[in-house]
PDB file of N, CA and C in Angstrom:
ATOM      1  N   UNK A   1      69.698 -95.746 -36.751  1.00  0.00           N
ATOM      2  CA  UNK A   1      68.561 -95.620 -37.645  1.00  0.00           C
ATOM      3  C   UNK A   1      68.194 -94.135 -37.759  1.00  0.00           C
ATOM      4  N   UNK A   2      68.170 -93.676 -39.030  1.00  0.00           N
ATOM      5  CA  UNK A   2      67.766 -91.707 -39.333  1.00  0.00           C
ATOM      6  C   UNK A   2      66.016 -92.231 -38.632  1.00  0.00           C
ATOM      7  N   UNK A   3      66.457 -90.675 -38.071  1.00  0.00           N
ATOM      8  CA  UNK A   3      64.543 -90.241 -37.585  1.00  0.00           C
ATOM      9  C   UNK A   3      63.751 -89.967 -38.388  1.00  0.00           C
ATOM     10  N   UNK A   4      62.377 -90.400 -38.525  1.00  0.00           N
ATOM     11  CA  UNK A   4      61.521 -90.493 -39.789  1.00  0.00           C
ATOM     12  C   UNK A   4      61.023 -89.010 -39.513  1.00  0.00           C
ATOM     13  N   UNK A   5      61.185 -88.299 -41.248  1.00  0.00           N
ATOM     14  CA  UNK A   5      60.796 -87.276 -41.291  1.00  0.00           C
ATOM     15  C   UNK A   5      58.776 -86.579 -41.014  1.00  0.00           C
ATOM     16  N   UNK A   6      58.870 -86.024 -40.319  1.00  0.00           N
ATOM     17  CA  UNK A   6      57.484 -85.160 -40.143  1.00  0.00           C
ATOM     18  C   UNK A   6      56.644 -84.438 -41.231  1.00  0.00           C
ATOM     19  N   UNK A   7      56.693 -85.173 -42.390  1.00  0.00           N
ATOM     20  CA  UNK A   7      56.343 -84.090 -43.660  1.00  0.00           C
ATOM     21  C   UNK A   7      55.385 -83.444 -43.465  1.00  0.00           C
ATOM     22  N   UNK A   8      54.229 -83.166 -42.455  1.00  0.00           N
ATOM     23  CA  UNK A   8      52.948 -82.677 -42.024  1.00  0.00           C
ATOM     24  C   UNK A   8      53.699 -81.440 -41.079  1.00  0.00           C
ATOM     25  N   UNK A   9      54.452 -81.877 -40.419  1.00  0.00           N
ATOM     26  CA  UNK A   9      54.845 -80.718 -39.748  1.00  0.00           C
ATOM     27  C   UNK A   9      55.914 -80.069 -40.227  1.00  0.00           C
ATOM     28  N   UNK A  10      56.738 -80.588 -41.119  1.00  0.00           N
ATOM     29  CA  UNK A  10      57.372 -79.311 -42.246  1.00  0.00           C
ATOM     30  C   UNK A  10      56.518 -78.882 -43.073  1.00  0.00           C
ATOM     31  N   UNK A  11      55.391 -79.358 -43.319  1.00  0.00           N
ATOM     32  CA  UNK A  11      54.524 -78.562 -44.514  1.00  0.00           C
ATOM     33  C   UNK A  11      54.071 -77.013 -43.489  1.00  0.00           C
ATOM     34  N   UNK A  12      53.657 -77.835 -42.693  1.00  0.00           N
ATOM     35  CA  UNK A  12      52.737 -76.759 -41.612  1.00  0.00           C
ATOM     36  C   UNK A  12      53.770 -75.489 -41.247  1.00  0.00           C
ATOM     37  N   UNK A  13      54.925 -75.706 -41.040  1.00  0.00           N
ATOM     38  CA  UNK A  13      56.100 -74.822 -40.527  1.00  0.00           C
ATOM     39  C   UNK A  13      56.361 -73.873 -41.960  1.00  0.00           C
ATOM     40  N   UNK A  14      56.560 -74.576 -43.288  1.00  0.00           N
ATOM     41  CA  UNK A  14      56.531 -73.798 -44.397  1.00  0.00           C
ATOM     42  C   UNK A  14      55.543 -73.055 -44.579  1.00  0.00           C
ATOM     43  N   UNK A  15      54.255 -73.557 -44.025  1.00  0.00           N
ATOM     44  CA  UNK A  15      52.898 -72.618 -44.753  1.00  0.00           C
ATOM     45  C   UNK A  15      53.117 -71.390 -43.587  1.00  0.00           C
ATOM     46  N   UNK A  16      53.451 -71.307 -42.522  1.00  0.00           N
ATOM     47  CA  UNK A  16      53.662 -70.343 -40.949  1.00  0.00           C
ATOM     48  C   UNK A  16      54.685 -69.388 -42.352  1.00  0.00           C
ATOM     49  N   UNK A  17      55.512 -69.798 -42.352  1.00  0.00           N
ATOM     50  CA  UNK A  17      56.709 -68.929 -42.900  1.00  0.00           C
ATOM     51  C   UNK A  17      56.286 -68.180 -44.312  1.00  0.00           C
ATOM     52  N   UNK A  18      55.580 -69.053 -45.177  1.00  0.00           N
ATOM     53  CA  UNK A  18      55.268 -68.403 -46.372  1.00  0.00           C
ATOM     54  C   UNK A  18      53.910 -67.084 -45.844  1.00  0.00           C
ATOM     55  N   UNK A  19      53.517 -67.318 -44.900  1.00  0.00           N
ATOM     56  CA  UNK A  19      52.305 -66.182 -44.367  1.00  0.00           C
ATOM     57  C   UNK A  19      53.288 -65.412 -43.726  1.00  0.00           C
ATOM     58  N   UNK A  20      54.370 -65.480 -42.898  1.00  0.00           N
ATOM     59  CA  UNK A  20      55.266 -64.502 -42.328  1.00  0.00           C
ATOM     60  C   UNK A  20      55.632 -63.406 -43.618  1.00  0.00           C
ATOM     61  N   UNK A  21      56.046 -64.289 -44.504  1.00  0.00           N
ATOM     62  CA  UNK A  21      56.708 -63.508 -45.507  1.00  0.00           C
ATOM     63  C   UNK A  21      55.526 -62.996 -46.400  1.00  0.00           C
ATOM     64  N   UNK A  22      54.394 -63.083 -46.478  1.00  0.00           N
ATOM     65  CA  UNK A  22      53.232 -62.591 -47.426  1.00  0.00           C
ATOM     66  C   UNK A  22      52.897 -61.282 -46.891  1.00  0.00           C
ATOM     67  N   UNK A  23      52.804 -61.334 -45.108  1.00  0.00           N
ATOM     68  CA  UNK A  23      52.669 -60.366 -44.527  1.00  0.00           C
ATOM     69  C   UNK A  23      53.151 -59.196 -44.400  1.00  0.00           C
ATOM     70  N   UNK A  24      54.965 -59.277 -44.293  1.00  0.00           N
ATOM     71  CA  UNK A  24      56.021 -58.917 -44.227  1.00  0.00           C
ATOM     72  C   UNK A  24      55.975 -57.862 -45.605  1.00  0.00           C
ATOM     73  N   UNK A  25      55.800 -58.615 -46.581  1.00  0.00           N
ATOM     74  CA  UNK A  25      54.917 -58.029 -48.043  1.00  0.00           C
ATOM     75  C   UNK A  25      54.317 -56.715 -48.080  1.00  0.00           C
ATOM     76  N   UNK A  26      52.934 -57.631 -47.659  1.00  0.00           N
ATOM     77  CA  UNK A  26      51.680 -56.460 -47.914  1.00  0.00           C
ATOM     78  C   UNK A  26      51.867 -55.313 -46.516  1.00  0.00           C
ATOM     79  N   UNK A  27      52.493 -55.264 -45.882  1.00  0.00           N
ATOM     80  CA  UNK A  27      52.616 -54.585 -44.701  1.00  0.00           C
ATOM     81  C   UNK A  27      53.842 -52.956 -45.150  1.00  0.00           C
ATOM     82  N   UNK A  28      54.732 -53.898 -46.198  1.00  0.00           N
ATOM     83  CA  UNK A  28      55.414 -52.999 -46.637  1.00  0.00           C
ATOM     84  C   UNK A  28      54.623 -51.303 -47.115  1.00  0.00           C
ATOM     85  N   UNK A  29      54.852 -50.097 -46.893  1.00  0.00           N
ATOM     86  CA  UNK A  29      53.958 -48.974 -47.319  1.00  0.00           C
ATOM     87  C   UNK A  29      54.171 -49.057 -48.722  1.00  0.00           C
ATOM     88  N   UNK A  30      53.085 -48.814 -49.820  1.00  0.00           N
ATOM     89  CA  UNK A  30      53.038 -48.721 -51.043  1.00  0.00           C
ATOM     90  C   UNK A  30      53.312 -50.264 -51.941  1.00  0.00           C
ATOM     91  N   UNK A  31      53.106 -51.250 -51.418  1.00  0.00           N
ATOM     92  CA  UNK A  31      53.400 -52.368 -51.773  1.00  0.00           C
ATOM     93  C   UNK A  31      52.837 -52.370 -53.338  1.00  0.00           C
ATOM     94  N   UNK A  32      53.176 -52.924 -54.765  1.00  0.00           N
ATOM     95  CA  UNK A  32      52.186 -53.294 -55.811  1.00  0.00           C
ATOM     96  C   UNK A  32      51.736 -54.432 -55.463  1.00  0.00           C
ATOM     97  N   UNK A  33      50.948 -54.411 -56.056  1.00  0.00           N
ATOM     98  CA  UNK A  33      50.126 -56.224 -55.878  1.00  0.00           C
ATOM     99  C   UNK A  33      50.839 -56.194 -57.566  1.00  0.00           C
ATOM    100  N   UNK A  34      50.407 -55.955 -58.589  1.00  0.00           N
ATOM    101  CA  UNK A  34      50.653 -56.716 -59.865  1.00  0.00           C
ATOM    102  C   UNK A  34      51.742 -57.243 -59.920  1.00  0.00           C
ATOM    103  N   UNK A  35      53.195 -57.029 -59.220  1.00  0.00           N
ATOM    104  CA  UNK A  35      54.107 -57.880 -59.410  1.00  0.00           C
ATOM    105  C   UNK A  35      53.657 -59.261 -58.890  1.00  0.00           C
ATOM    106  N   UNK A  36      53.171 -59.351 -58.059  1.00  0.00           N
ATOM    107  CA  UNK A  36      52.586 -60.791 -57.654  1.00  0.00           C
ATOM    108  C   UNK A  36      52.023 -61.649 -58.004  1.00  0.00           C
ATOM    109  N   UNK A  37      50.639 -60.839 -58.745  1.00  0.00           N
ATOM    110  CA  UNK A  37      49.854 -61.158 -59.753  1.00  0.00           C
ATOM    111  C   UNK A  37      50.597 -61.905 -60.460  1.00  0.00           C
ATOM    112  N   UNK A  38      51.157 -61.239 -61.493  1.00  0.00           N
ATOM    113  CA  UNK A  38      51.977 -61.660 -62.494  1.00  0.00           C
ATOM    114  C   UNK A  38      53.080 -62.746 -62.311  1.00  0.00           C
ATOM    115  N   UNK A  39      53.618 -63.078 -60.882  1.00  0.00           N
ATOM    116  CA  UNK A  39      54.150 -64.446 -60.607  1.00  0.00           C
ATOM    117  C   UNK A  39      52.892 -65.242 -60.381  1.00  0.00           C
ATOM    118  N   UNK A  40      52.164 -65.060 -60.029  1.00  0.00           N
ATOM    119  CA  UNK A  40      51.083 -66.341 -59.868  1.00  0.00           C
ATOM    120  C   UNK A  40      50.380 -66.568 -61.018  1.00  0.00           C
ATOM    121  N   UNK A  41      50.376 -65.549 -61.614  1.00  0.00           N
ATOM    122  CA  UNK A  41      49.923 -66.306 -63.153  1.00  0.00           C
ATOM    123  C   UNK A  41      51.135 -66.896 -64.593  1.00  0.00           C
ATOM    124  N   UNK A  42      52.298 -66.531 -63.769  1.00  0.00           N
ATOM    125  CA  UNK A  42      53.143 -67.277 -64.268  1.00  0.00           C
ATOM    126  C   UNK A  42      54.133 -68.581 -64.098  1.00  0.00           C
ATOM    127  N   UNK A  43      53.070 -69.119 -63.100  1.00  0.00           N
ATOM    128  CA  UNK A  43      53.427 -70.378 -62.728  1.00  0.00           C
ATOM    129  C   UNK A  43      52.452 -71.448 -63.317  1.00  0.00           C
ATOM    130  N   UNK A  44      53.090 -72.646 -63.118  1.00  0.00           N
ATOM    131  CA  UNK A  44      52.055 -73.641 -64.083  1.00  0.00           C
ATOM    132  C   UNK A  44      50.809 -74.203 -63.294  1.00  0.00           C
ATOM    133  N   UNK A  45      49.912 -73.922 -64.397  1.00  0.00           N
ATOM    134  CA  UNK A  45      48.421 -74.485 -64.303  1.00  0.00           C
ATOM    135  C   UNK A  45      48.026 -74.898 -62.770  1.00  0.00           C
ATOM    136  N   UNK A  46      49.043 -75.962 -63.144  1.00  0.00           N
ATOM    137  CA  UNK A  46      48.034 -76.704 -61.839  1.00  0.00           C
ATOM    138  C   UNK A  46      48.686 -76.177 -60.677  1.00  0.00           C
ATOM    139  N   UNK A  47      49.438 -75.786 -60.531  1.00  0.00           N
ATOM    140  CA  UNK A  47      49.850 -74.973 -59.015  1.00  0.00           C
ATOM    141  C   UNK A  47      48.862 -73.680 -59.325  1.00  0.00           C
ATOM    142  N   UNK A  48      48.899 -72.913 -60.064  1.00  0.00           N
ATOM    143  CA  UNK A  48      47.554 -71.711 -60.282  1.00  0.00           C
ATOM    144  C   UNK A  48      46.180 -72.279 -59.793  1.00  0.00           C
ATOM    145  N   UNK A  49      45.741 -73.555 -60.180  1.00  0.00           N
ATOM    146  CA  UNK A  49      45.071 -74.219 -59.150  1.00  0.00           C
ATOM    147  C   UNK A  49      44.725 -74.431 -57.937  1.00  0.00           C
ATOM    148  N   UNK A  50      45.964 -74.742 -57.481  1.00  0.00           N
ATOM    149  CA  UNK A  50      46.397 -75.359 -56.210  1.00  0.00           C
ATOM    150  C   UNK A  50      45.866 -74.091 -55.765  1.00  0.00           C
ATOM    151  N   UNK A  51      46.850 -72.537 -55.822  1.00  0.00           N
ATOM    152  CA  UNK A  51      46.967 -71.534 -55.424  1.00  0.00           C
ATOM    153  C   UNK A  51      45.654 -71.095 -54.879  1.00  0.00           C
ATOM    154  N   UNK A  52      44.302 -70.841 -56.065  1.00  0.00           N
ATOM    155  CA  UNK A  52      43.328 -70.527 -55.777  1.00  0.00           C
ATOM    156  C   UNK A  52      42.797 -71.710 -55.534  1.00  0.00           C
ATOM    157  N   UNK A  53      42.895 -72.776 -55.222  1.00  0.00           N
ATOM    158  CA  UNK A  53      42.311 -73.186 -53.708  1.00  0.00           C
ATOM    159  C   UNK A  53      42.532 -73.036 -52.717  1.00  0.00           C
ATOM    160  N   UNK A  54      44.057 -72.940 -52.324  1.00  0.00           N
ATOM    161  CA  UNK A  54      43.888 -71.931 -50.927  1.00  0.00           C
ATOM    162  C   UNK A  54      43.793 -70.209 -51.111  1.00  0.00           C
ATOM    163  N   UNK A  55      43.634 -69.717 -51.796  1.00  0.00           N
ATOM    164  CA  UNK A  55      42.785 -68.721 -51.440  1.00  0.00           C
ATOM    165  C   UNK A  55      41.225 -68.510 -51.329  1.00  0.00           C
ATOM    166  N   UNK A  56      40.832 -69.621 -51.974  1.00  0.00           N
ATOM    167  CA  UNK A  56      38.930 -69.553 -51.662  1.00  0.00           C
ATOM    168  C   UNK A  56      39.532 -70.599 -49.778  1.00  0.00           C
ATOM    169  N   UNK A  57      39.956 -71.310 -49.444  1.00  0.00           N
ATOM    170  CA  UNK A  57      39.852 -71.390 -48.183  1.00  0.00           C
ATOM    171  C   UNK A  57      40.226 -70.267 -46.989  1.00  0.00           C
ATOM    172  N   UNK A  58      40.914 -69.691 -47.617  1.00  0.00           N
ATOM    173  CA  UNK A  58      40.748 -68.022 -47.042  1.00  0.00           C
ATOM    174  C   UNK A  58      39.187 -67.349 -46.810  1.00  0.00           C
ATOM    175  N   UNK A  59      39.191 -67.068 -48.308  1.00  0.00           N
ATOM    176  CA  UNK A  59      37.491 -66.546 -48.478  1.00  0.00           C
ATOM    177  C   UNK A  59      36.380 -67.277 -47.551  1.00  0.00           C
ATOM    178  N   UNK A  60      36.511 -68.807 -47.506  1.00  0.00           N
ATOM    179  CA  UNK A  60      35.758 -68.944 -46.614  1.00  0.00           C
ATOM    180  C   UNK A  60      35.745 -69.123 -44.860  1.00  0.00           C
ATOM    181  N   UNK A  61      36.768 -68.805 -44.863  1.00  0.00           N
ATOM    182  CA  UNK A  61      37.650 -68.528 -43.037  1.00  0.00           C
ATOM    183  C   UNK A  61      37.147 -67.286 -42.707  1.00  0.00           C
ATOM    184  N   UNK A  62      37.078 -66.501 -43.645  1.00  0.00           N
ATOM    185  CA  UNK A  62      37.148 -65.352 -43.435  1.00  0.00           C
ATOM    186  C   UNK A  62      35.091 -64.774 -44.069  1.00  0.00           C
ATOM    187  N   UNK A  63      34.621 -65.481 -44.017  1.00  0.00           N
ATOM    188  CA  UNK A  63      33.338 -65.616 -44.671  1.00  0.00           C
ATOM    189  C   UNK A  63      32.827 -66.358 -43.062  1.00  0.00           C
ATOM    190  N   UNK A  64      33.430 -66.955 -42.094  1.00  0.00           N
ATOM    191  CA  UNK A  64      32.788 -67.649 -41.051  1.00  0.00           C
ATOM    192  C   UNK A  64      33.044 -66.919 -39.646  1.00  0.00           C
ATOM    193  N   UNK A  65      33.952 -65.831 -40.310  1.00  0.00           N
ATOM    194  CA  UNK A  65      34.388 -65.006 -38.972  1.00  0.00           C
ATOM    195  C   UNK A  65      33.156 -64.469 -38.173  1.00  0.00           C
ATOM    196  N   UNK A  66      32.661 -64.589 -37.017  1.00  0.00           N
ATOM    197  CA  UNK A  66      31.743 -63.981 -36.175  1.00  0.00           C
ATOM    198  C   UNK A  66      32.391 -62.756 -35.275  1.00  0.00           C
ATOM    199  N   UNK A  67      33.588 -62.577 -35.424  1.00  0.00           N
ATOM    200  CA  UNK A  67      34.132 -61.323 -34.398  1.00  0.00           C
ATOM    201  C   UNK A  67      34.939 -60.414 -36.134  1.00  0.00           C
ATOM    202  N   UNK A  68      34.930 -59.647 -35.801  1.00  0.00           N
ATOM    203  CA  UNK A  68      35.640 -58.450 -36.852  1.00  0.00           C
ATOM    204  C   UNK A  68      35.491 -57.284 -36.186  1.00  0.00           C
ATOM    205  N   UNK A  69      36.151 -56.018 -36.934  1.00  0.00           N
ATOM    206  CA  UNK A  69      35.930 -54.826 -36.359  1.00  0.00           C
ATOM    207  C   UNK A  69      35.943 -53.865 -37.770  1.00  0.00           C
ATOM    208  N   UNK A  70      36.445 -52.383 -37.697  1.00  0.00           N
ATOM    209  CA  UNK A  70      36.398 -51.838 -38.873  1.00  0.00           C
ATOM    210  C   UNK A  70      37.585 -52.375 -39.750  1.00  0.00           C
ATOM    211  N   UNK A  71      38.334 -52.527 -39.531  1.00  0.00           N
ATOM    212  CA  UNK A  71      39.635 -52.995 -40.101  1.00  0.00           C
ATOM    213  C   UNK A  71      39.784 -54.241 -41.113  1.00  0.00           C
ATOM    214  N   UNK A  72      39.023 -54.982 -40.995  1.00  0.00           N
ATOM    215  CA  UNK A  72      38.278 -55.889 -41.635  1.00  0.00           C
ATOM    216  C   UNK A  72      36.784 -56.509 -42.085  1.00  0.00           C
ATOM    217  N   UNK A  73      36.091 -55.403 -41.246  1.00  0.00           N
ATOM    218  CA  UNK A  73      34.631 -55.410 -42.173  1.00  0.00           C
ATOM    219  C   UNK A  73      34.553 -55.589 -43.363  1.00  0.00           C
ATOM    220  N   UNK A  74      35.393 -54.987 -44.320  1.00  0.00           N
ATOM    221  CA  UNK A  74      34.994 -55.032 -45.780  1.00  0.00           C
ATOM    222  C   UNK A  74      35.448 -56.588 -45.889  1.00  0.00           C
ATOM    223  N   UNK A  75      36.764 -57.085 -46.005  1.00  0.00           N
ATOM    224  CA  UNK A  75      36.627 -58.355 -45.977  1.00  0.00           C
ATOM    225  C   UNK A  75      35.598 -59.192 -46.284  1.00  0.00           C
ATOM    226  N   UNK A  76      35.290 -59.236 -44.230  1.00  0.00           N
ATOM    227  CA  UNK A  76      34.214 -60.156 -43.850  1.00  0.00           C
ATOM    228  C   UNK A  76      33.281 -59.995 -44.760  1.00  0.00           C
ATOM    229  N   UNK A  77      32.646 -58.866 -45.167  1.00  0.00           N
ATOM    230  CA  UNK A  77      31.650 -58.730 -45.676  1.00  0.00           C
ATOM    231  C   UNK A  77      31.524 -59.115 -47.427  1.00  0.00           C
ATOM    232  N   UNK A  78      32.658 -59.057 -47.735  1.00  0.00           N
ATOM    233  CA  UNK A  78      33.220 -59.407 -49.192  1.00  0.00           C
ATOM    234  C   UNK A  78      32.625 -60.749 -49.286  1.00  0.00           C
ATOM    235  N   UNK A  79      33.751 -61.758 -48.109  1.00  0.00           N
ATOM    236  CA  UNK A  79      33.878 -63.033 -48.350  1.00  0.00           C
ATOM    237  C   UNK A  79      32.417 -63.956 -48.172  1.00  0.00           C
ATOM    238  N   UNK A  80      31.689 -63.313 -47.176  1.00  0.00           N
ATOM    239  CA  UNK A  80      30.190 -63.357 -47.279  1.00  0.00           C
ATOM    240  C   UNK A  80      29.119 -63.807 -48.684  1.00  0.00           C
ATOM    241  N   UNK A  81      29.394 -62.404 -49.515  1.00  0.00           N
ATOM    242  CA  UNK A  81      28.660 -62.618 -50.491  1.00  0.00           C
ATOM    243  C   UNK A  81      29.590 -63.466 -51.890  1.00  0.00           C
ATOM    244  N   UNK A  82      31.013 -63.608 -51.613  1.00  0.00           N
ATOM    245  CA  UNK A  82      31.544 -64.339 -52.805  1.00  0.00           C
ATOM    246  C   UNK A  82      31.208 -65.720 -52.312  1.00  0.00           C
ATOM    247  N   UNK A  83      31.282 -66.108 -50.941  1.00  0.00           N
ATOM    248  CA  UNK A  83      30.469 -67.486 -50.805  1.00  0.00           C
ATOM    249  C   UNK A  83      29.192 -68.214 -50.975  1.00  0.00           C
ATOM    250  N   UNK A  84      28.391 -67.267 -51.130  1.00  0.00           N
ATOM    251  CA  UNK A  84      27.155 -67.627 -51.887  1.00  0.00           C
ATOM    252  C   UNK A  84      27.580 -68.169 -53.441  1.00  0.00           C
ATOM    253  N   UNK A  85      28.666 -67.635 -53.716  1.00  0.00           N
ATOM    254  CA  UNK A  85      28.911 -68.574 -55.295  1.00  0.00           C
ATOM    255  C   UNK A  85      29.218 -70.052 -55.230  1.00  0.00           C
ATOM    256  N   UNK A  86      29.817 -70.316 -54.188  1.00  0.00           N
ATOM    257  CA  UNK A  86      30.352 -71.689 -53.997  1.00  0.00           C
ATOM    258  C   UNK A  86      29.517 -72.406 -52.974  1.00  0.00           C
ATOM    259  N   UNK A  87      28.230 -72.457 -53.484  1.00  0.00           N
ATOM    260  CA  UNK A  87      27.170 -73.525 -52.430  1.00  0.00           C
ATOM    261  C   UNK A  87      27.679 -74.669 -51.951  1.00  0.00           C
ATOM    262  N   UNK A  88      28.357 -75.450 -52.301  1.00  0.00           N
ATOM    263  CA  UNK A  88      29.033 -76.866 -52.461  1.00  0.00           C
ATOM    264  C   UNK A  88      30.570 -77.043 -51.770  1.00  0.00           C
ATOM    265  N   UNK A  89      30.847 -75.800 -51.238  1.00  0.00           N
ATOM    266  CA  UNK A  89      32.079 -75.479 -50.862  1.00  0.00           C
ATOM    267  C   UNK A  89      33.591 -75.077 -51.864  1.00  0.00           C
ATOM    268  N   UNK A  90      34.657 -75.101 -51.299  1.00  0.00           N
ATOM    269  CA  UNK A  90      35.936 -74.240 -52.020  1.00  0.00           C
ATOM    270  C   UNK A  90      36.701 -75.783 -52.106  1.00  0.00           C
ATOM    271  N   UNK A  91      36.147 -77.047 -52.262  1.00  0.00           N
ATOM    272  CA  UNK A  91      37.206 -77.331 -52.936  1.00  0.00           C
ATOM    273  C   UNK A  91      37.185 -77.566 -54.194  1.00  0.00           C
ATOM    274  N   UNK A  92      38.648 -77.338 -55.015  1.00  0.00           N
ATOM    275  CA  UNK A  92      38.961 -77.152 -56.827  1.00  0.00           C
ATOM    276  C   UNK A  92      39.442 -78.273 -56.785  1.00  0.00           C
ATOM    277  N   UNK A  93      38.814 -79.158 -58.275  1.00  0.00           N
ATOM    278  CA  UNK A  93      39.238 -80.331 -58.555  1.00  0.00           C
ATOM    279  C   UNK A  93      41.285 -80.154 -58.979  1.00  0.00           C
ATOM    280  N   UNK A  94      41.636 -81.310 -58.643  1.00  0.00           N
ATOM    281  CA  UNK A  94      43.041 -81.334 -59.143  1.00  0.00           C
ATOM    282  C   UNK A  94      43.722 -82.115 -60.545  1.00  0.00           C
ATOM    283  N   UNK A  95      43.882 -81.588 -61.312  1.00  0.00           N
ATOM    284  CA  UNK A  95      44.244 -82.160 -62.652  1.00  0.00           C
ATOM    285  C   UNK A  95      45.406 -81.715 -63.178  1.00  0.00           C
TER     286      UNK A  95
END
C-alpha cells in the first residue's frame, strides 16, 4: 500500500524554501525589487490575491513583534500604523 501523502507538510517545507530563496534574493547587494514587482503583478488575479494575503500576514507578524532593534524598527513601526487600516484583521476574501 503507497504512504499517504503529507500535503500540510509539503506545503510547509515549500513555504521554508520559497523564504530561503526570497532571502537569498533580497540579501543579494543591489538587488531591484521592480523585477519582482512586475512578476507578481503578472500573475493571475487571484493568486495576486492570494499573494497579498500573505503579505498583510507578514504586516501583521511583524505589527505584533514586542522585541526589535534598529535593524528593523522601521518595519515594526511601519506595520504598526498600516494595521490600524485593517481593524477586522488581514484576511482577503477569495474569488
Amino acid at each position: 500500500m503507497p504512504e499517504e501523502r503529507d500535503y500540510q507538510k509539503e506545503s510547509d517545507e515549500q513555504a521554508r524554501e520559497v523564504v530561503r530563496q526570497f532571502s537569498h534574493w533580497v540579501n543579494g547587494m543591489g538587488h531591484d525589487n521592480q523585477p519582482f514587482v512586475e512578476a507578481v503583478m503578472a500573475e493571475h488575479r487571484t493568486l495576486q490575491q492570494q499573494m497579498f494575503e500573505v503579505m498583510l500576514a507578514c504586516i501583521e507578524a511583524w505589527a505584533k513583534q514586542k522585541h526589535y532593534d534598529a535593524r528593523n524598527e522601521y518595519t515594526i513601526k511601519k506595520c504598526l500604523e498600516i494595521m490600524t487600516l485593517f481593524p477586522d484583521g488581514t484576511r482577503v476574501p477569495f474569488i
